[in-house]
PDB file of N, CA and C in Angstrom:
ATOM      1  N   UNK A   1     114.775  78.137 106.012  1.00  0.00           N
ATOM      2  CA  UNK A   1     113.865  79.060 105.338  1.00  0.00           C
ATOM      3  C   UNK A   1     113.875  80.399 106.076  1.00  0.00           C
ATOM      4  N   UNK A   2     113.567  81.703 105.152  1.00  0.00           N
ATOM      5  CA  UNK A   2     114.021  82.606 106.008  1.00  0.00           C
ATOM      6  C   UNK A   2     113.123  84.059 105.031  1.00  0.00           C
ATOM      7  N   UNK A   3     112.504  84.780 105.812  1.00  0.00           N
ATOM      8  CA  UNK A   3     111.785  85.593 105.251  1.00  0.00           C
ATOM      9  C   UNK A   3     112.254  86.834 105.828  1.00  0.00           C
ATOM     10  N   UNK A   4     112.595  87.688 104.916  1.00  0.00           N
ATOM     11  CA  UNK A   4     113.114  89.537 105.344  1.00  0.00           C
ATOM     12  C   UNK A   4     112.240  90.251 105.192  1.00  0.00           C
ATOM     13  N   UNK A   5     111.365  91.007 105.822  1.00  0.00           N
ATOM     14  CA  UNK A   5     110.835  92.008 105.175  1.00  0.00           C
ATOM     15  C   UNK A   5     111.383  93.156 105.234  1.00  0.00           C
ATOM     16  N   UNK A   6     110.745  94.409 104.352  1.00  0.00           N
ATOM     17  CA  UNK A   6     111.847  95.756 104.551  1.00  0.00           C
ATOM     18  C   UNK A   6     110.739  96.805 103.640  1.00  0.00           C
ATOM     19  N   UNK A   7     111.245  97.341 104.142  1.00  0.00           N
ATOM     20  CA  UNK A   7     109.970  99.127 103.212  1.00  0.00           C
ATOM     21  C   UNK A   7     109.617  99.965 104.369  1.00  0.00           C
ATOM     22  N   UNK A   8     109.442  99.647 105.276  1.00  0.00           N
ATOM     23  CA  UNK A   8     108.616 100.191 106.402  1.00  0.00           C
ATOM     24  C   UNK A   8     109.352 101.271 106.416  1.00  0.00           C
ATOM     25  N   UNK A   9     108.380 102.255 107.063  1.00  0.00           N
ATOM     26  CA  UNK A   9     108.923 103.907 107.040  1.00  0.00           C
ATOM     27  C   UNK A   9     107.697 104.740 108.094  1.00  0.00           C
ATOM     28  N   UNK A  10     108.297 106.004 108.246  1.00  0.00           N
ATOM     29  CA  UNK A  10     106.764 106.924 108.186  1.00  0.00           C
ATOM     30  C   UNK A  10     106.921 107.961 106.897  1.00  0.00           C
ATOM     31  N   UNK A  11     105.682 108.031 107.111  1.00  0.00           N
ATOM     32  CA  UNK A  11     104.793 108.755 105.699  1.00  0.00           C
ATOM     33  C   UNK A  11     103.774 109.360 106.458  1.00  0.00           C
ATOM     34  N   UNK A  12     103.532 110.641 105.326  1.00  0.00           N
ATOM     35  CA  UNK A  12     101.882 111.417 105.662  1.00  0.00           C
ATOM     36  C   UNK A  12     101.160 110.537 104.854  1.00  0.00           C
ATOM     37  N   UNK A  13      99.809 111.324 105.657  1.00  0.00           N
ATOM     38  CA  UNK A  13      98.903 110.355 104.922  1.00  0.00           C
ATOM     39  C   UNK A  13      98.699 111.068 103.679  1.00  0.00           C
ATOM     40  N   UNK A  14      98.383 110.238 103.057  1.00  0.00           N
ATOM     41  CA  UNK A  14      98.318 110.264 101.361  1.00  0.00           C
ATOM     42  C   UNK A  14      99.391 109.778 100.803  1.00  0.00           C
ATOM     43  N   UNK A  15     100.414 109.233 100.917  1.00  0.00           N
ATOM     44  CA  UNK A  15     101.566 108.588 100.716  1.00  0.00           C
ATOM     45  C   UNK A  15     101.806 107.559 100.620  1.00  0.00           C
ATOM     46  N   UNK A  16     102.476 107.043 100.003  1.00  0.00           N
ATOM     47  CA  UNK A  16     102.899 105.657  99.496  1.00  0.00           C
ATOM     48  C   UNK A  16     104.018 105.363 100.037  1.00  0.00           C
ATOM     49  N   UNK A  17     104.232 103.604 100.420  1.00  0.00           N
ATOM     50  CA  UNK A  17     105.102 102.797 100.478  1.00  0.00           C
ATOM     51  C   UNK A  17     105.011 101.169  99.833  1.00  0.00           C
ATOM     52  N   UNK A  18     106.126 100.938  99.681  1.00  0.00           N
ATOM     53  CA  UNK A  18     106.244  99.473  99.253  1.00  0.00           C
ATOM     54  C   UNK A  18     107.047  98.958  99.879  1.00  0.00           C
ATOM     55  N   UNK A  19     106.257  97.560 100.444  1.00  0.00           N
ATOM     56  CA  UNK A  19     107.017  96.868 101.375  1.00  0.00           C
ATOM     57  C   UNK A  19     107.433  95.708 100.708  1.00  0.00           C
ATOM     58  N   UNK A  20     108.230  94.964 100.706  1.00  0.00           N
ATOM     59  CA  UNK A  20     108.866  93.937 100.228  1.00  0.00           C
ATOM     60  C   UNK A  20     109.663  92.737 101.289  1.00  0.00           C
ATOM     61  N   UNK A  21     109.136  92.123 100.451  1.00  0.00           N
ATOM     62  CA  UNK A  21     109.407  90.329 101.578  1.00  0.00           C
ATOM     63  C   UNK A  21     110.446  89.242 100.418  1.00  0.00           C
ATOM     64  N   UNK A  22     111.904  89.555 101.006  1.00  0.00           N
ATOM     65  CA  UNK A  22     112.656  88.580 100.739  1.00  0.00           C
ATOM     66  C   UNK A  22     112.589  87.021 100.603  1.00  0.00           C
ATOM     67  N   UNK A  23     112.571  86.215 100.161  1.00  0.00           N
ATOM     68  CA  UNK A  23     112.868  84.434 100.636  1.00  0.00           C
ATOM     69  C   UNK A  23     113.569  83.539 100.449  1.00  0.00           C
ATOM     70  N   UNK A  24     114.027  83.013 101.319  1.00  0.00           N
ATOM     71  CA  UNK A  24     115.378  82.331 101.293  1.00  0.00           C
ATOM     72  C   UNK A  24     114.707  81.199 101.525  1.00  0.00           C
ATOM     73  N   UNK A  25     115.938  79.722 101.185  1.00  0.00           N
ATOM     74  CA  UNK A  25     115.133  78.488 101.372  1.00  0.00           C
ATOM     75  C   UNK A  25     114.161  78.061 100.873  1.00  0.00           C
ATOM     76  N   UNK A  26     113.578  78.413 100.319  1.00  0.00           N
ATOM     77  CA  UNK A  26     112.363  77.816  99.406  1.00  0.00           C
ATOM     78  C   UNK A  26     112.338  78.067  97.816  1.00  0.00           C
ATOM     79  N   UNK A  27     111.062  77.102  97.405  1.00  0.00           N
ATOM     80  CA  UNK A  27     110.906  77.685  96.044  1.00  0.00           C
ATOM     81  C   UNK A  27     109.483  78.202  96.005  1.00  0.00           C
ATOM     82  N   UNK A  28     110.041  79.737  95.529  1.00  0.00           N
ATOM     83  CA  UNK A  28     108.292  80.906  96.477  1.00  0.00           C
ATOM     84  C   UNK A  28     107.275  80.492  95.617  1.00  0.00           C
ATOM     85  N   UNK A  29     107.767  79.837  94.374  1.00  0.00           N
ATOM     86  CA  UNK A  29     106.437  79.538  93.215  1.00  0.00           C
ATOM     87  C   UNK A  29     105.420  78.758  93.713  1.00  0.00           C
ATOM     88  N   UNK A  30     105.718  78.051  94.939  1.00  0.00           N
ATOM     89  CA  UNK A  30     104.905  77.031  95.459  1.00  0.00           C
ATOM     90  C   UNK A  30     103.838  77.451  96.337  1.00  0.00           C
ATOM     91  N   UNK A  31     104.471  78.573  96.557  1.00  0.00           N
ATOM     92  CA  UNK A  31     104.193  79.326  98.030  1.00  0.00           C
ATOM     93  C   UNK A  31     103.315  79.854  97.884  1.00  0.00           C
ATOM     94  N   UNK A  32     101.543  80.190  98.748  1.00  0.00           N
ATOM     95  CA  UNK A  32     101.186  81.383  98.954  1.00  0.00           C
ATOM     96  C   UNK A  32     101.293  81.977 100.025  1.00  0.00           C
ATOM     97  N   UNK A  33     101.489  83.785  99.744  1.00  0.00           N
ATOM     98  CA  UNK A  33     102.282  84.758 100.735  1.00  0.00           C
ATOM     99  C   UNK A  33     101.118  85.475 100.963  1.00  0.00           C
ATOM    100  N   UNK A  34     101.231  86.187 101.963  1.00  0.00           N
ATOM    101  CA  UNK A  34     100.234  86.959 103.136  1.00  0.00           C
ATOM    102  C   UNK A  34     101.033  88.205 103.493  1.00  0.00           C
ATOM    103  N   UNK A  35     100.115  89.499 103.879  1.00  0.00           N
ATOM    104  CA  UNK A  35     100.754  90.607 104.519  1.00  0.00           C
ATOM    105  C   UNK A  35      99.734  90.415 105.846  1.00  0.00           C
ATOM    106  N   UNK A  36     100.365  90.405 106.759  1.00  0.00           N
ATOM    107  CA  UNK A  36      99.671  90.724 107.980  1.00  0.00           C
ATOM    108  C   UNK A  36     100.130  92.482 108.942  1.00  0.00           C
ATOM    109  N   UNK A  37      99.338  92.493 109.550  1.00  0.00           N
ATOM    110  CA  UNK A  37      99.597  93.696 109.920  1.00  0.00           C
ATOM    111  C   UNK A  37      99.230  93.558 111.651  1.00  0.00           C
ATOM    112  N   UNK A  38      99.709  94.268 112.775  1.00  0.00           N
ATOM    113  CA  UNK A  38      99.546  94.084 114.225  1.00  0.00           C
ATOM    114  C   UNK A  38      99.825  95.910 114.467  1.00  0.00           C
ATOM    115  N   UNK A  39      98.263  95.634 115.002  1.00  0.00           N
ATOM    116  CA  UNK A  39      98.218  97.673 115.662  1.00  0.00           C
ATOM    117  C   UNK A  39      98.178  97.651 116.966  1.00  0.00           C
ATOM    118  N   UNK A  40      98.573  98.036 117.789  1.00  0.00           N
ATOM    119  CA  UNK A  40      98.307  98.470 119.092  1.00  0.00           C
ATOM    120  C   UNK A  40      97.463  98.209 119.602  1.00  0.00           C
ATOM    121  N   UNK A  41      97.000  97.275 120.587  1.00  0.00           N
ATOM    122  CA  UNK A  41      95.452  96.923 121.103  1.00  0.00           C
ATOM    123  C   UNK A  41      94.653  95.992 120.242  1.00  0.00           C
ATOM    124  N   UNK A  42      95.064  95.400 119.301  1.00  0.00           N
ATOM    125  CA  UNK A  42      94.601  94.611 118.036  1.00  0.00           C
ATOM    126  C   UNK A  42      94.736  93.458 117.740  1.00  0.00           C
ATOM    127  N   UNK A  43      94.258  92.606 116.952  1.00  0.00           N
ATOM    128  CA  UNK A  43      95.348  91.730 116.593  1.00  0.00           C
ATOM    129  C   UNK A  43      96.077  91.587 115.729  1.00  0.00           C
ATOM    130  N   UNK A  44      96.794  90.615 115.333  1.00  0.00           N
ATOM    131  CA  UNK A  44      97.346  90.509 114.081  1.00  0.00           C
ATOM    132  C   UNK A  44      96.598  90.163 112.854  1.00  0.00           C
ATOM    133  N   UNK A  45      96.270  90.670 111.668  1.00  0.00           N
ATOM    134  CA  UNK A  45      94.790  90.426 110.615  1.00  0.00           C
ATOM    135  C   UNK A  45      95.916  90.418 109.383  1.00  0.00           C
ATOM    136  N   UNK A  46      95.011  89.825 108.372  1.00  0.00           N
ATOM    137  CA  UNK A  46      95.711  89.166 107.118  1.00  0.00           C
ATOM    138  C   UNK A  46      95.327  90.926 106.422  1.00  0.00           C
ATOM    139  N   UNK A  47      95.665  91.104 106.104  1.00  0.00           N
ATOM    140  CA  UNK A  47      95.607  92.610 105.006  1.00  0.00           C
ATOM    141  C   UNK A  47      95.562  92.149 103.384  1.00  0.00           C
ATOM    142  N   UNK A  48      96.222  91.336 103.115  1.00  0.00           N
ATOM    143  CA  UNK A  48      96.526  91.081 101.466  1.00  0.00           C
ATOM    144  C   UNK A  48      97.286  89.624 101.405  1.00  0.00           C
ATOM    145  N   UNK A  49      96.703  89.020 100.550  1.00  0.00           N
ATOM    146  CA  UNK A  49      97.408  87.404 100.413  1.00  0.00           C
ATOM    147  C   UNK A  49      96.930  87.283  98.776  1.00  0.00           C
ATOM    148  N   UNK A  50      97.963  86.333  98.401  1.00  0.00           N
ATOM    149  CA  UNK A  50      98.296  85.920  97.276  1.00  0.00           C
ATOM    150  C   UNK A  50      98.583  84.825  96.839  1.00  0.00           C
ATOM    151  N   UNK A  51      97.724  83.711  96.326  1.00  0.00           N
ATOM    152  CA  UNK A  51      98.044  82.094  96.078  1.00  0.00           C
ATOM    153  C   UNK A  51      99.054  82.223  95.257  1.00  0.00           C
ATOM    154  N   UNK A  52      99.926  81.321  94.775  1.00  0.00           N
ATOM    155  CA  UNK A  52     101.070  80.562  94.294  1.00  0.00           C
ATOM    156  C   UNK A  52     100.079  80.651  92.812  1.00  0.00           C
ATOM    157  N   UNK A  53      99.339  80.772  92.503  1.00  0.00           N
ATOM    158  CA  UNK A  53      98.539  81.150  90.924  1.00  0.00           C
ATOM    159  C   UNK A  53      98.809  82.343  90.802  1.00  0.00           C
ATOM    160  N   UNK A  54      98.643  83.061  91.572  1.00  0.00           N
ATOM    161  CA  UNK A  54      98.705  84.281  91.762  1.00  0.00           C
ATOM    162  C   UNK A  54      96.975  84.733  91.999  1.00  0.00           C
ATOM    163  N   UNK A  55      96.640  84.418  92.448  1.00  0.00           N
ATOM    164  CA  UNK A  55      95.084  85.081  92.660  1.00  0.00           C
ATOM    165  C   UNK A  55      95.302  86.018  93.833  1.00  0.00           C
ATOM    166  N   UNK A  56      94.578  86.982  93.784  1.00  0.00           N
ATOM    167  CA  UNK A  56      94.960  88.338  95.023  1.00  0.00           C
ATOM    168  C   UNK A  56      94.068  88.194  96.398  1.00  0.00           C
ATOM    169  N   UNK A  57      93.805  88.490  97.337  1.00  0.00           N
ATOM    170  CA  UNK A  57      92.978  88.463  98.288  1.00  0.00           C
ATOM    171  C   UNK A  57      93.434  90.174  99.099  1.00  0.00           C
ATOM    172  N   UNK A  58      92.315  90.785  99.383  1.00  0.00           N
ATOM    173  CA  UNK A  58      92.601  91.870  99.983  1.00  0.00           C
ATOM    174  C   UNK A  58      91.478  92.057 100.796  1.00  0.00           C
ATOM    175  N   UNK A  59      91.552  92.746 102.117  1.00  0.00           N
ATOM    176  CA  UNK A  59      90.851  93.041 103.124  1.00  0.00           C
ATOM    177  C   UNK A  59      90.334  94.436 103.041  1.00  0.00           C
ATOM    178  N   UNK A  60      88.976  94.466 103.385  1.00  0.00           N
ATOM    179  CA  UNK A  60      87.948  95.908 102.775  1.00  0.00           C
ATOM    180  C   UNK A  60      88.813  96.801 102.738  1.00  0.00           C
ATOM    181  N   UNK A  61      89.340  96.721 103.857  1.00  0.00           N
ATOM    182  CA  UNK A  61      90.066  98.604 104.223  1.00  0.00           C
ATOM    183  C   UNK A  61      90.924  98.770 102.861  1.00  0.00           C
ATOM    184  N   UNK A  62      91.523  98.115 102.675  1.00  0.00           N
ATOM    185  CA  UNK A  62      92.463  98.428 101.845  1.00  0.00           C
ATOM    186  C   UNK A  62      92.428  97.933 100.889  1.00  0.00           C
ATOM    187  N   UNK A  63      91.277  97.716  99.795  1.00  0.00           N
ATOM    188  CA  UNK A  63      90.709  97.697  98.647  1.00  0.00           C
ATOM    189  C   UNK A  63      90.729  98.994  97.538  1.00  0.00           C
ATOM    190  N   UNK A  64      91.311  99.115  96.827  1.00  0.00           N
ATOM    191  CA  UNK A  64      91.819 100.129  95.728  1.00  0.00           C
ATOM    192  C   UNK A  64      92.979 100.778  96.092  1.00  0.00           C
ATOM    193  N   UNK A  65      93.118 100.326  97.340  1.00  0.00           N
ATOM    194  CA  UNK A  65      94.520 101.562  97.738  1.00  0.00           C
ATOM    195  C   UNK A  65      95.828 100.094  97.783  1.00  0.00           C
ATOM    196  N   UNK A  66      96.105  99.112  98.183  1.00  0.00           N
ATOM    197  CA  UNK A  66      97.183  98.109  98.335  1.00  0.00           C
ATOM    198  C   UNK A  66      97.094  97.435  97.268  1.00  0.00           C
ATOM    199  N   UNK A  67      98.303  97.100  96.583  1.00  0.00           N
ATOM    200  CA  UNK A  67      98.529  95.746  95.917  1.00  0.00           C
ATOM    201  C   UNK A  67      99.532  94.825  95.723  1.00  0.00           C
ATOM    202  N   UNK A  68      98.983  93.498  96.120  1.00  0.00           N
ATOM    203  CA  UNK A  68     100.160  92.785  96.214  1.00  0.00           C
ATOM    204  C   UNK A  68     100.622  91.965  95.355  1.00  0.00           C
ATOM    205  N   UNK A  69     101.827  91.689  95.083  1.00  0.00           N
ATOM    206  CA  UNK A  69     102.390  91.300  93.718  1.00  0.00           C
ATOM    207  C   UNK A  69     103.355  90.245  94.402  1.00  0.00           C
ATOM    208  N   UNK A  70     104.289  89.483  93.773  1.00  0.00           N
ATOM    209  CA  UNK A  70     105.025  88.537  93.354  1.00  0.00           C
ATOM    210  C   UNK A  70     106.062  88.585  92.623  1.00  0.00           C
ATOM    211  N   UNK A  71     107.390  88.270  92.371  1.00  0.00           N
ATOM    212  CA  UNK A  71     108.350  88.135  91.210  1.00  0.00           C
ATOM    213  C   UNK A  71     109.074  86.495  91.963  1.00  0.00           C
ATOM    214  N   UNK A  72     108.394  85.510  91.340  1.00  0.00           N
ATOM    215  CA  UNK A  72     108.943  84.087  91.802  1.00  0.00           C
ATOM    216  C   UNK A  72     110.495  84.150  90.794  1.00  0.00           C
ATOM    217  N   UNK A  73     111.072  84.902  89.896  1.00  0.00           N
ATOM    218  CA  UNK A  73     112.122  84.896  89.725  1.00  0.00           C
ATOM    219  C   UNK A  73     113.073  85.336  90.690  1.00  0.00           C
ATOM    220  N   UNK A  74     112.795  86.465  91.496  1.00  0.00           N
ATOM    221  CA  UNK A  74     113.446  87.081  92.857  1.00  0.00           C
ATOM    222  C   UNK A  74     113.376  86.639  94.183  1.00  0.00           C
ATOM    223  N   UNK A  75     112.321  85.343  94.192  1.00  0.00           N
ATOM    224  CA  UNK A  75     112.036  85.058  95.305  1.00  0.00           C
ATOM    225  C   UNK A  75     111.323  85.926  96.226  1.00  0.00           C
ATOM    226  N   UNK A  76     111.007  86.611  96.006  1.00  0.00           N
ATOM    227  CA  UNK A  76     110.282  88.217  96.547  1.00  0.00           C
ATOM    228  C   UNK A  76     109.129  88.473  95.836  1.00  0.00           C
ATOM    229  N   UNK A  77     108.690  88.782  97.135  1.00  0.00           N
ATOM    230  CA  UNK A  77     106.953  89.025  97.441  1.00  0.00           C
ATOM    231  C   UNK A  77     106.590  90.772  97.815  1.00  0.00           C
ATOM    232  N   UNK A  78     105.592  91.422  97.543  1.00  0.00           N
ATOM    233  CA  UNK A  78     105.779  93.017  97.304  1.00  0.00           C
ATOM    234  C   UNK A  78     104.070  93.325  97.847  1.00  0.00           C
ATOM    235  N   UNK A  79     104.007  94.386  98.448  1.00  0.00           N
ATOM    236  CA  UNK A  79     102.721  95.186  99.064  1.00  0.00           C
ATOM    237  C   UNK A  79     103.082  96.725  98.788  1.00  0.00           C
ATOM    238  N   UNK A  80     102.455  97.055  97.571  1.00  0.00           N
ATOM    239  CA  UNK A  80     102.674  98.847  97.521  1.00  0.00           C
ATOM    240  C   UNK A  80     100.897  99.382  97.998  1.00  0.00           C
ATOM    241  N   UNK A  81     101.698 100.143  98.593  1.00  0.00           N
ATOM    242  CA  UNK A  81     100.627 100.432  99.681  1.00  0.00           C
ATOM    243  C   UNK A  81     100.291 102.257  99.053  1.00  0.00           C
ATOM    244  N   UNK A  82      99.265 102.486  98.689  1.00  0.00           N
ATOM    245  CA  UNK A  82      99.099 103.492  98.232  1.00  0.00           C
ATOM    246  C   UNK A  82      98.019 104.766  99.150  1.00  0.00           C
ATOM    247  N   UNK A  83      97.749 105.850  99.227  1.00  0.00           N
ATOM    248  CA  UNK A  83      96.883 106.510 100.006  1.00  0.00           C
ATOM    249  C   UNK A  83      96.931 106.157 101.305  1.00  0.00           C
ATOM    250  N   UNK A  84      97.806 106.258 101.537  1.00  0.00           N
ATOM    251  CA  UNK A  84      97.978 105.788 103.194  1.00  0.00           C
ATOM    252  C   UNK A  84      97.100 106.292 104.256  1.00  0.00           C
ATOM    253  N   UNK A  85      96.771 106.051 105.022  1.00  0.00           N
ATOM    254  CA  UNK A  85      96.010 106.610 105.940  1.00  0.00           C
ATOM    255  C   UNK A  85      96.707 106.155 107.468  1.00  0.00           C
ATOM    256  N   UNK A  86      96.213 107.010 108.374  1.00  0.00           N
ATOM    257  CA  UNK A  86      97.100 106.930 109.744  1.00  0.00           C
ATOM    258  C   UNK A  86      96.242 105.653 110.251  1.00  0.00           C
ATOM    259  N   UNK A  87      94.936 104.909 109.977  1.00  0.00           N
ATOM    260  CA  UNK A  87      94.526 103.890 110.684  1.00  0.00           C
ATOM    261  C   UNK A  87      95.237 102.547 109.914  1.00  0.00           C
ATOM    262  N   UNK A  88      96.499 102.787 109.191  1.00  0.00           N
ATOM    263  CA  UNK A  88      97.121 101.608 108.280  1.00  0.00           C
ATOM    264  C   UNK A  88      98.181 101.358 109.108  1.00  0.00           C
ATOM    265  N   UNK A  89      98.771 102.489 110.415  1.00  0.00           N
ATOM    266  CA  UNK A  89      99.779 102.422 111.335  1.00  0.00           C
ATOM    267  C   UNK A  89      99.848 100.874 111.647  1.00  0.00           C
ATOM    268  N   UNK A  90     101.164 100.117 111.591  1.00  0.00           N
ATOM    269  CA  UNK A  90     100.916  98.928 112.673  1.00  0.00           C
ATOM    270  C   UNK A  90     102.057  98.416 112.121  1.00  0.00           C
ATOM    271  N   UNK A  91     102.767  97.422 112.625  1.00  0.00           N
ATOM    272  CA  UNK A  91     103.687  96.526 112.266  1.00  0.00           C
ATOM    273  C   UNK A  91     103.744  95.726 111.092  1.00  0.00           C
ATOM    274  N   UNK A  92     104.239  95.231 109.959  1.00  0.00           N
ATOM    275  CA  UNK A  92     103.492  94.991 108.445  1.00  0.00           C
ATOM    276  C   UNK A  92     104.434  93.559 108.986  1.00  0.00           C
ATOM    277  N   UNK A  93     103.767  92.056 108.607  1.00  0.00           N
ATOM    278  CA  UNK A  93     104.322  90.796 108.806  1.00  0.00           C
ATOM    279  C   UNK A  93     104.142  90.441 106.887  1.00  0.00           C
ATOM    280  N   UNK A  94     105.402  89.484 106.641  1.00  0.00           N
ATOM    281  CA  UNK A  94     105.058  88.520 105.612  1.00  0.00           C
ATOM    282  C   UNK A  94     104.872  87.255 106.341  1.00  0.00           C
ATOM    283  N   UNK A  95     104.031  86.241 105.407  1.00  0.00           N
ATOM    284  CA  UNK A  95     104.101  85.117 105.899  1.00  0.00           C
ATOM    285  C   UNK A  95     104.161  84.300 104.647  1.00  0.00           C
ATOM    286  N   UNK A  96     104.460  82.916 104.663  1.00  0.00           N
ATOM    287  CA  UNK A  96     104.168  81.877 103.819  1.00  0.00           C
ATOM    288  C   UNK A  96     103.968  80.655 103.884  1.00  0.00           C
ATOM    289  N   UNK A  97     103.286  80.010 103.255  1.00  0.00           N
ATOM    290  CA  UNK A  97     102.421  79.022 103.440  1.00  0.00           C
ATOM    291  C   UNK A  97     102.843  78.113 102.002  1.00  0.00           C
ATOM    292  N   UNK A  98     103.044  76.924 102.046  1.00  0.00           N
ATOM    293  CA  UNK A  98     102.944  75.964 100.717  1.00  0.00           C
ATOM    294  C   UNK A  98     101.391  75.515 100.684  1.00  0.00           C
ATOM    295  N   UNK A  99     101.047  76.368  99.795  1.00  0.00           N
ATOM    296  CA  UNK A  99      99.192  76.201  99.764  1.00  0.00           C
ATOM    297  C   UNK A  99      99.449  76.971  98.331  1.00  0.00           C
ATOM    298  N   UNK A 100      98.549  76.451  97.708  1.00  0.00           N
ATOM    299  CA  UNK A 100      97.361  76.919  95.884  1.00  0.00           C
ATOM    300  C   UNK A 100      96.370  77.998  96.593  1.00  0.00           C
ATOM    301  N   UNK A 101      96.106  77.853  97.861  1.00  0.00           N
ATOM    302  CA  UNK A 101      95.046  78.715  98.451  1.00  0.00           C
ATOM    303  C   UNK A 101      95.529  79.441  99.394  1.00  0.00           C
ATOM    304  N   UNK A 102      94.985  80.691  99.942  1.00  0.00           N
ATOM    305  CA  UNK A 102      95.473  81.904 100.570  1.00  0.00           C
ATOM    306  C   UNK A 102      95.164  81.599 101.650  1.00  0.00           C
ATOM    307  N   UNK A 103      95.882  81.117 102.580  1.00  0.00           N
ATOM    308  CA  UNK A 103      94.927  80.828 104.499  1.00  0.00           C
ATOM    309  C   UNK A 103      94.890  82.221 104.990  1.00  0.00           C
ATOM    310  N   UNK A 104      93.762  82.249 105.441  1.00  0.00           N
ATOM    311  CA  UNK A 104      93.334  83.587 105.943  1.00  0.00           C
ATOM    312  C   UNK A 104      93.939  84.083 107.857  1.00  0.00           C
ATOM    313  N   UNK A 105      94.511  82.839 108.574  1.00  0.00           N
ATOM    314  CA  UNK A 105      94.521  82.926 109.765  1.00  0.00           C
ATOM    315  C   UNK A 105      95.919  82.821 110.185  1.00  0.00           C
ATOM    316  N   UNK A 106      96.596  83.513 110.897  1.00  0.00           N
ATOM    317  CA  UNK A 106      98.123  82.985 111.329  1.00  0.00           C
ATOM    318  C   UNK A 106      98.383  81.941 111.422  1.00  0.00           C
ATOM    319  N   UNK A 107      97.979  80.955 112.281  1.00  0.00           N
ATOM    320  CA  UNK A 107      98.087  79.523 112.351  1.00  0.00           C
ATOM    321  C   UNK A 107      98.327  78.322 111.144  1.00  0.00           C
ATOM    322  N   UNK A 108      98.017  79.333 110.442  1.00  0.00           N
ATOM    323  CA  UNK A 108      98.048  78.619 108.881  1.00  0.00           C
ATOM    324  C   UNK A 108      99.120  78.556 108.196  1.00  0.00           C
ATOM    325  N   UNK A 109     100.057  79.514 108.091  1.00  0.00           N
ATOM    326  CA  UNK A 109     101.538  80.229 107.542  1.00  0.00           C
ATOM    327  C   UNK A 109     102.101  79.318 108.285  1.00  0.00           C
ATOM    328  N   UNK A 110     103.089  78.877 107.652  1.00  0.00           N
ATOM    329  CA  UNK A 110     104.643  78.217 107.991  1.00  0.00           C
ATOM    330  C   UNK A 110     105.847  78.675 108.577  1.00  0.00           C
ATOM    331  N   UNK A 111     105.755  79.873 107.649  1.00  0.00           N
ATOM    332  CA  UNK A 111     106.933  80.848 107.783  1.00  0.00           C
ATOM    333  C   UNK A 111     106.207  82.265 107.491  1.00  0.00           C
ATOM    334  N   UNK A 112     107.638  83.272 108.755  1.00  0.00           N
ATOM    335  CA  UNK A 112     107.316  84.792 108.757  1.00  0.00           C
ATOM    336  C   UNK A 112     108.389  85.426 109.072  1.00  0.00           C
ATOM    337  N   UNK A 113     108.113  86.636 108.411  1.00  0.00           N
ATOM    338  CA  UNK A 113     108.993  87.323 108.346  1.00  0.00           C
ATOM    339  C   UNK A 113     109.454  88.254 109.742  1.00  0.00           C
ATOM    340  N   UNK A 114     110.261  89.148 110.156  1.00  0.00           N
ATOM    341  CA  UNK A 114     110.446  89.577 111.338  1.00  0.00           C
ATOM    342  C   UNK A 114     109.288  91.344 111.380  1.00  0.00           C
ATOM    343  N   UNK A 115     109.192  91.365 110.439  1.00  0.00           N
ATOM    344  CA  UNK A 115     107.815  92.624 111.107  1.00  0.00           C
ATOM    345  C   UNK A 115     108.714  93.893 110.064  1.00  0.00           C
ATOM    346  N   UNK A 116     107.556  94.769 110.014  1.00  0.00           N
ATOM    347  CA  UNK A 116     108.571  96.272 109.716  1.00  0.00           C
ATOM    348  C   UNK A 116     107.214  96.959 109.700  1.00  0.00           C
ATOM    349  N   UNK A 117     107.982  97.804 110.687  1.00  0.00           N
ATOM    350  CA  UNK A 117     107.140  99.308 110.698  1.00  0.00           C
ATOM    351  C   UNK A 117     106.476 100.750 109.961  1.00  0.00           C
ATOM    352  N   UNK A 118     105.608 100.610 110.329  1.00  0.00           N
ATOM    353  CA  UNK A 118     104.728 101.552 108.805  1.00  0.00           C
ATOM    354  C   UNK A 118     104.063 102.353 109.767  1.00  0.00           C
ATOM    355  N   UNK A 119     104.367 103.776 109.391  1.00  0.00           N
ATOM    356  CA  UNK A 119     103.686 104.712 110.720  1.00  0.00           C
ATOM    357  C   UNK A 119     103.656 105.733 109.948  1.00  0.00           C
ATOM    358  N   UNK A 120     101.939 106.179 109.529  1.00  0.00           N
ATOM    359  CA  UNK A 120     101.326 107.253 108.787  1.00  0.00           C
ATOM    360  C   UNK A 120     101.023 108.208 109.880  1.00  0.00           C
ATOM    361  N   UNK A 121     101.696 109.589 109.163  1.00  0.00           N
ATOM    362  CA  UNK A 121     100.769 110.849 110.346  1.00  0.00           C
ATOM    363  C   UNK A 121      99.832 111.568 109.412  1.00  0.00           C
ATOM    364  N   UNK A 122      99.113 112.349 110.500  1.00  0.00           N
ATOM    365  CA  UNK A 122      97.849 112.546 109.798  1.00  0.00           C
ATOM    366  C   UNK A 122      98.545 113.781 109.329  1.00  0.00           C
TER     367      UNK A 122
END
C-alpha cells in the first residue's frame, strides 16, 4: 500500500492550492482519508477527513476556505485549499484508514503519505 501526496507549493496569502493524495494497493472506496498538517513547534492535527460515504469533517480554522473531495475511480483523494493564510504554513500529510468513520487521531490511520509542503507568505 502506498500513498503519494503532491500540490504543495508557496503561495501568497489569499491563494489557492490543491493538494492531492495518490493510492496504490488498496481499494480507496473502503477507505476513510484524512489531511493532517505538522507546523513548527506543533503537532501533527487532522485538518479535513472524509469517511468512505463520503461525509466531510473539517477543523474550525479551515471551515469555508478547504475542501476535501474523493474520486474512488482514481484512487485519489484531493484538499483544495482556498484563501490561504500564512498560519496554514506546515507540512500537509494524507492518511488512511479502512473505517465508515473519520478517526480523528494519528494512531488511528493505517497508512500515510510522505508529507508535502505548503508555505503561505503574508
Amino acid at each position: 500500500v502506498q500513498l503519494q501526496a503532491s500540490g504543495g507549493g508557496l503561495v501568497q496569502a489569499g491563494g489557492s492550492l490543491r493538494l492531492s493524495c495518490a493510492a496504490s494497493g488498496l481499494t480507496f472506496s473502503n477507505y476513510a482519508m484524512g489531511w493532517f498538517r505538522l507546523a513548527p513547534g506543533k503537532e501533527r492535527d487532522l485538518v479535513a477527513g472524509l469517511s468512505s460515504g463520503g461525509t466531510p469533517y473539517y477543523t474550525e480554522s479551515v471551515k469555508g476556505r478547504f475542501t476535501i473531495s474523493r474520486d474512488n475511480a482514481k484512487n485519489t483523494g484531493y484538499l483544495q485549499m482556498n484563501n490561504l493564510k500564512p498560519e496554514d504554513t506546515a507540512i500537509y500529510y494524507c492518511a488512511a484508514r479502512r473505517s465508515r468513520i473519520i478517526p480523528t487521531t494519528t494512531i488511528e490511520y493505517d497508512y500515510w503519505g510522505q508529507g508535502t509542503q505548503v508555505t503561505v507568505s503574508s
